[in-house]
Every structure is written in C-alpha cells, then in structure tokens.
Protein backbone atom coordinates (compact mmCIF):
# COMPACT_ATOMS: atom_id res chain seq x y z
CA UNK A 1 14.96 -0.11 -18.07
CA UNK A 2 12.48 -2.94 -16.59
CA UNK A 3 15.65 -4.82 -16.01
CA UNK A 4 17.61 -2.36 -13.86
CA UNK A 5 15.00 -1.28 -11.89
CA UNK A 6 13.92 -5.06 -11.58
CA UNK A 7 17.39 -5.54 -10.24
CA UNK A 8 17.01 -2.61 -7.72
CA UNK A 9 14.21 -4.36 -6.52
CA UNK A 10 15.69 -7.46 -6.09
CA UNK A 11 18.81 -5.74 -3.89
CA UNK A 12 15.61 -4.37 -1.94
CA UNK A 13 13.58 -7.04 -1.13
CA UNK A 14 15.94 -9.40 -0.77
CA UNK A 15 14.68 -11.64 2.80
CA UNK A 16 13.55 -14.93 4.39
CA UNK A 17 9.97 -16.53 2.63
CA UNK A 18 7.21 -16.72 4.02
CA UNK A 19 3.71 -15.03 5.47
CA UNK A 20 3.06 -13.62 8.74
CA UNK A 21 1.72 -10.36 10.60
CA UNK A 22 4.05 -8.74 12.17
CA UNK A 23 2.84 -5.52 14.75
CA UNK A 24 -0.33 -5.06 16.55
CA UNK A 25 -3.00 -7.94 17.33
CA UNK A 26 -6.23 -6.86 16.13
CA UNK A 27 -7.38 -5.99 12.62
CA UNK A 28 -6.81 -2.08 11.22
CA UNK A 29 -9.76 -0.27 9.38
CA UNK A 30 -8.62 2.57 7.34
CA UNK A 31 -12.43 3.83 9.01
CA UNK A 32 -11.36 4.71 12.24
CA UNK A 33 -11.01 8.26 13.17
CA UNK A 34 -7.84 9.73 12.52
CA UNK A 35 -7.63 13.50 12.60
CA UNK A 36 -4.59 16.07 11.65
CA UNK A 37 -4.92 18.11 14.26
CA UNK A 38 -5.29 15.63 17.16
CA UNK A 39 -2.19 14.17 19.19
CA UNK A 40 -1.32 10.49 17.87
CA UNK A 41 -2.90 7.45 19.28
CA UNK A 42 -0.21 6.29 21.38
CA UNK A 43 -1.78 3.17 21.70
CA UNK A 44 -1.72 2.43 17.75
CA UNK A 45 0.08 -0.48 17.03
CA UNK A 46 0.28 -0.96 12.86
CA UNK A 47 -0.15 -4.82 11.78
CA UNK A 48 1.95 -5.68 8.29
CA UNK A 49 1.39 -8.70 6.76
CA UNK A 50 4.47 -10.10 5.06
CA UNK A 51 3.36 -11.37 1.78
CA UNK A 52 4.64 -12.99 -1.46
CA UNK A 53 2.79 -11.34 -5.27
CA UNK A 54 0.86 -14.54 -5.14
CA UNK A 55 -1.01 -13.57 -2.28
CA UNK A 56 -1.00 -10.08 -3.00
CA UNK A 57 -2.57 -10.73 -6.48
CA UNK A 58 -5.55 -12.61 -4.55
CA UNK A 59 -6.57 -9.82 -2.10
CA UNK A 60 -6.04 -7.32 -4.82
CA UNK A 61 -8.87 -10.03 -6.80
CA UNK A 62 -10.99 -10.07 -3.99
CA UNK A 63 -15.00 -10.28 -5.12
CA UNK A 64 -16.69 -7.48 -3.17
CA UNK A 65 -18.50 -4.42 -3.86
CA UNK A 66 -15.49 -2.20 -2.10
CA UNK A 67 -13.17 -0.47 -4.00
CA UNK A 68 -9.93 -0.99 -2.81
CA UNK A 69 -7.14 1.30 -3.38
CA UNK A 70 -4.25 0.05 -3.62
CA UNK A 71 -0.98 2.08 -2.77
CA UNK A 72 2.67 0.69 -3.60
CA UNK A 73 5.04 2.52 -1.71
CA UNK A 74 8.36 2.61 0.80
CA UNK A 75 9.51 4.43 3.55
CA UNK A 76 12.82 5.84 1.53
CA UNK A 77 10.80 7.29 -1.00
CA UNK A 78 10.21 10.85 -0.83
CA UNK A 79 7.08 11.42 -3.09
CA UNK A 80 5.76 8.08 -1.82
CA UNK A 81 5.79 9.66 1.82
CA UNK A 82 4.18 12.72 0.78
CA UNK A 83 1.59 11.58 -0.46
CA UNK A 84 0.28 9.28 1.79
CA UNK A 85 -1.26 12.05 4.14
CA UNK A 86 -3.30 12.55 1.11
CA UNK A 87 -4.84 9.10 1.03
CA UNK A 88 -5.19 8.86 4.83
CA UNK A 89 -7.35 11.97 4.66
CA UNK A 90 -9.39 11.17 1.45
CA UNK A 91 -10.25 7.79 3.01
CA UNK A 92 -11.28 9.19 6.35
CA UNK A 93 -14.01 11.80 4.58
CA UNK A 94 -15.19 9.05 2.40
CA UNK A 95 -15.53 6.42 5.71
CA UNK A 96 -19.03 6.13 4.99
CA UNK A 97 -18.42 4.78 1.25
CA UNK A 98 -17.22 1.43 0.28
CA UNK A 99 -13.78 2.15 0.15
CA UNK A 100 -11.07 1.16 1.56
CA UNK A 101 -7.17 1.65 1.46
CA UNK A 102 -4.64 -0.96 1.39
CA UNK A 103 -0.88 0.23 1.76
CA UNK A 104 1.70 -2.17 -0.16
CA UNK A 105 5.47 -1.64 1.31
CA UNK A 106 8.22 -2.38 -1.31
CA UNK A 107 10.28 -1.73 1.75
CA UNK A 108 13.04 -4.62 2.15
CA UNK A 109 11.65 -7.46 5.15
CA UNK A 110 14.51 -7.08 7.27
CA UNK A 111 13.66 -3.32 7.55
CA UNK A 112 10.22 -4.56 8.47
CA UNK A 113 10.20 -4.03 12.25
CA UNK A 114 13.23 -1.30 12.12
CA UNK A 115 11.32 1.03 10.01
CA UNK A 116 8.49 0.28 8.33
CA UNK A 117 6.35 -0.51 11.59
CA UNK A 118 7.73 2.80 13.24
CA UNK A 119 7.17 5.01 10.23
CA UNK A 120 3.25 3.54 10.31
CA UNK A 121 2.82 4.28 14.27
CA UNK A 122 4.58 7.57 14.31
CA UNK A 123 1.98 8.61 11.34
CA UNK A 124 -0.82 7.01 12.52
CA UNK A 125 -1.69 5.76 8.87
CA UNK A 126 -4.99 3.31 9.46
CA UNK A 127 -5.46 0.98 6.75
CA UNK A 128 -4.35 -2.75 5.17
CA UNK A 129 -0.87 -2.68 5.54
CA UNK A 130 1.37 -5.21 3.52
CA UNK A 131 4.97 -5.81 2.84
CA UNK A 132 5.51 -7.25 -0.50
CA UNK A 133 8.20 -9.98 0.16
CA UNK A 134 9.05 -11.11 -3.60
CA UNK A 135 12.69 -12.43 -3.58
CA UNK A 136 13.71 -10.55 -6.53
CA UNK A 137 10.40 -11.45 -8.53
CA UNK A 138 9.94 -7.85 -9.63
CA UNK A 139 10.05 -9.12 -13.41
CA UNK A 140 7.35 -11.80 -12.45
CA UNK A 141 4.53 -9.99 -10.31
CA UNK A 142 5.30 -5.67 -11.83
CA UNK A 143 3.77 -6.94 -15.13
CA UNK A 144 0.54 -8.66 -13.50
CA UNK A 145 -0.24 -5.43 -11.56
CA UNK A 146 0.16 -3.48 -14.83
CA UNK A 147 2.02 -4.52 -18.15
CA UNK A 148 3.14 -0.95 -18.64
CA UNK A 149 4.59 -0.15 -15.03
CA UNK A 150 8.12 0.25 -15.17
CA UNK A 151 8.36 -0.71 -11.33
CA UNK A 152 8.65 3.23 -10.43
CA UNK A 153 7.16 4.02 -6.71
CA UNK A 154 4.74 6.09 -5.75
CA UNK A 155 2.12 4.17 -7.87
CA UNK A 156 -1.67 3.53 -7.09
CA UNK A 157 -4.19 0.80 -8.85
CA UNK A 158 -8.35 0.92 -8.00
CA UNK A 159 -9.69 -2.44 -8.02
CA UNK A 160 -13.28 -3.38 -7.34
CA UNK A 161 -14.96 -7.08 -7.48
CA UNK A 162 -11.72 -8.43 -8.33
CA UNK A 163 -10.58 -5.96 -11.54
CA UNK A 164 -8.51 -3.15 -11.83
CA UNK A 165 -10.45 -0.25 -13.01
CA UNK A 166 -7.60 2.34 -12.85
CA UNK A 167 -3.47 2.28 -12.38
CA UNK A 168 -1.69 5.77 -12.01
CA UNK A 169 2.29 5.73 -11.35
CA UNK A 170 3.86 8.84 -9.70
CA UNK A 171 2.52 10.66 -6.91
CA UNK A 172 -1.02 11.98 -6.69
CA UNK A 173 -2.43 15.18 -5.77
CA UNK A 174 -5.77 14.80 -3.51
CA UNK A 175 -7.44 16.60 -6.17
CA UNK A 176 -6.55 13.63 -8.41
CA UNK A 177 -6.99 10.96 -6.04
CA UNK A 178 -10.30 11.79 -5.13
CA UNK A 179 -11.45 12.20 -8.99
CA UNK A 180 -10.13 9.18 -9.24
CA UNK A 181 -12.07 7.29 -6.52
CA UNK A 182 -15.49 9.27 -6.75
CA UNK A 183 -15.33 7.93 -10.71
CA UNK A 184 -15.27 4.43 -9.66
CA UNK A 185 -17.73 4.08 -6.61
C-alpha cells in the first residue's frame, strides 16, 4: 500500500529542485483578519515557498512556544478543500493565542503558479504556505512526519517547541480541530 501510493506521489511531485517563494512579497500571518462574509481582499497575493522534506522537517522542528499546525493538503483533493475553511476560521478566533497555521501543498511544482497560487488568492486562506517539492521521496520524508501515515491527504500534525504532539489523517471537523488545538496550548 505505502508503495503505490508512494508511487502516486512520485507521478505528482515530479519537478525541477530547489527553494524559492513564489507569489506575493511580504510575509503572510494566518492573524490577519479574514472574515466569511466580507468580499475578498483583492489585493491578497499568497507567497508559497517551494521546499524539499529536509527543510520542511526543520520548520516543522522549530523551538518556540507556538503551536504550529500543520496541514498537508492539494488543490485536487476534495476533503482536503473542504476542510480548509475550517482551519482558516479556527485560526482567526484563536488570533490572540500562540498558534499558528502552516499549509503544506502536495500539489505537483509545475502546477505551482497555474493552480495552487490561484486556489490560495481566490480563498483568501492567510497562513504559511509551502509546496512540498520531494522528487518522488514520499518513502523517505511520509515516515519522518509519522511512521504510521500511509501518505493519504487530508492529514494534520500539531507540533510545538520542535515535537509533534498530535497527527490525525483524514479530514477534520472544526469540532475536532479545535479539541485538538485547545488540548495542546
């Protein structure tokens, strides 16, 4: 099973190496105001940086008091994409707590500016945005996140001073994600 859906990854997220940013210039906060029932900020310009697990693995270890919740996701996954409204609006009534969201895109790089970047600004979703470039090192970097994920998207990890507290896979009610957060402030 980890082997097939290790090779659908690697179809995937086949692209060029490297790291850069890729969208707007200046730095996103998952705290700025973003409301449901407000038109869009047409001046909202999403910034995804293009990273390999390596890197990932090091902001996800990160030594701070925040709790950082960490979404893997794509934009051709329907549960992953209904969902997300819930963390978007979880995160904006707890802007006052340390916690902040960080949105990893299993999305392929060459769909990068296409449709990841697009599907960010037309929803307006504030936060850390990545795009996890790993050349078909799904078999490598799945394990390190958690040995029992099977690679399956939506999934969701908590990590705070640099360890994971909590990794669910499958898409999460708000109910459940904010249990899950208000257990590990």
């Amino acid at each position: 099973m980890k082997q097939a859906i290790g090779l659908l990854f690697a179809v995937l997220s086949m692209s060029a190496c490297g790291q850069n940013k890729v969208g707007g210039n200046k730095e996103q906060d998952v705290n700025q105001p973003v409301k449901k029932d407000t038109p869009l900020n047409e001046n909202y310009e999403p910034e995804v940086t293009v990273v390999k697990h390596e890197e990932l693995l090091q902001v996800l270890n990160e030594q701070n008091d925040t709790l950082n919740v960490v979404n893997f996701w794509a934009t051709w996954c329907v549960p992953c994409v209904k969902e997300l409204p819930h963390f978007i609006a979880t995160l904006q009534e707890m802007k006052d707590k340390p916690v902040k969201l960080i949105l990893v895109s299993l999305d392929t790089r060459s769909s990068l500016e296409s449709a990841v970047i697009p599907f960010l600004k037309k929803k307006n979703f504030v936060a850390r945005h990545y795009l996890l470039d790993d050349n078909g090192r799904m078999n490598e970097w799945i394990p390190k996140i958690d040995p029992g994920w099977d690679g399956a998207i939506p999934a969701t990890a908590l990590y705070k001073n640099g360890k994971k507290l909590r990794f669910d896979q499958g898409q999460l009610s708000e109910n459940e994600l904010k249990a899950n957060i208000q257990t590990h402030l």
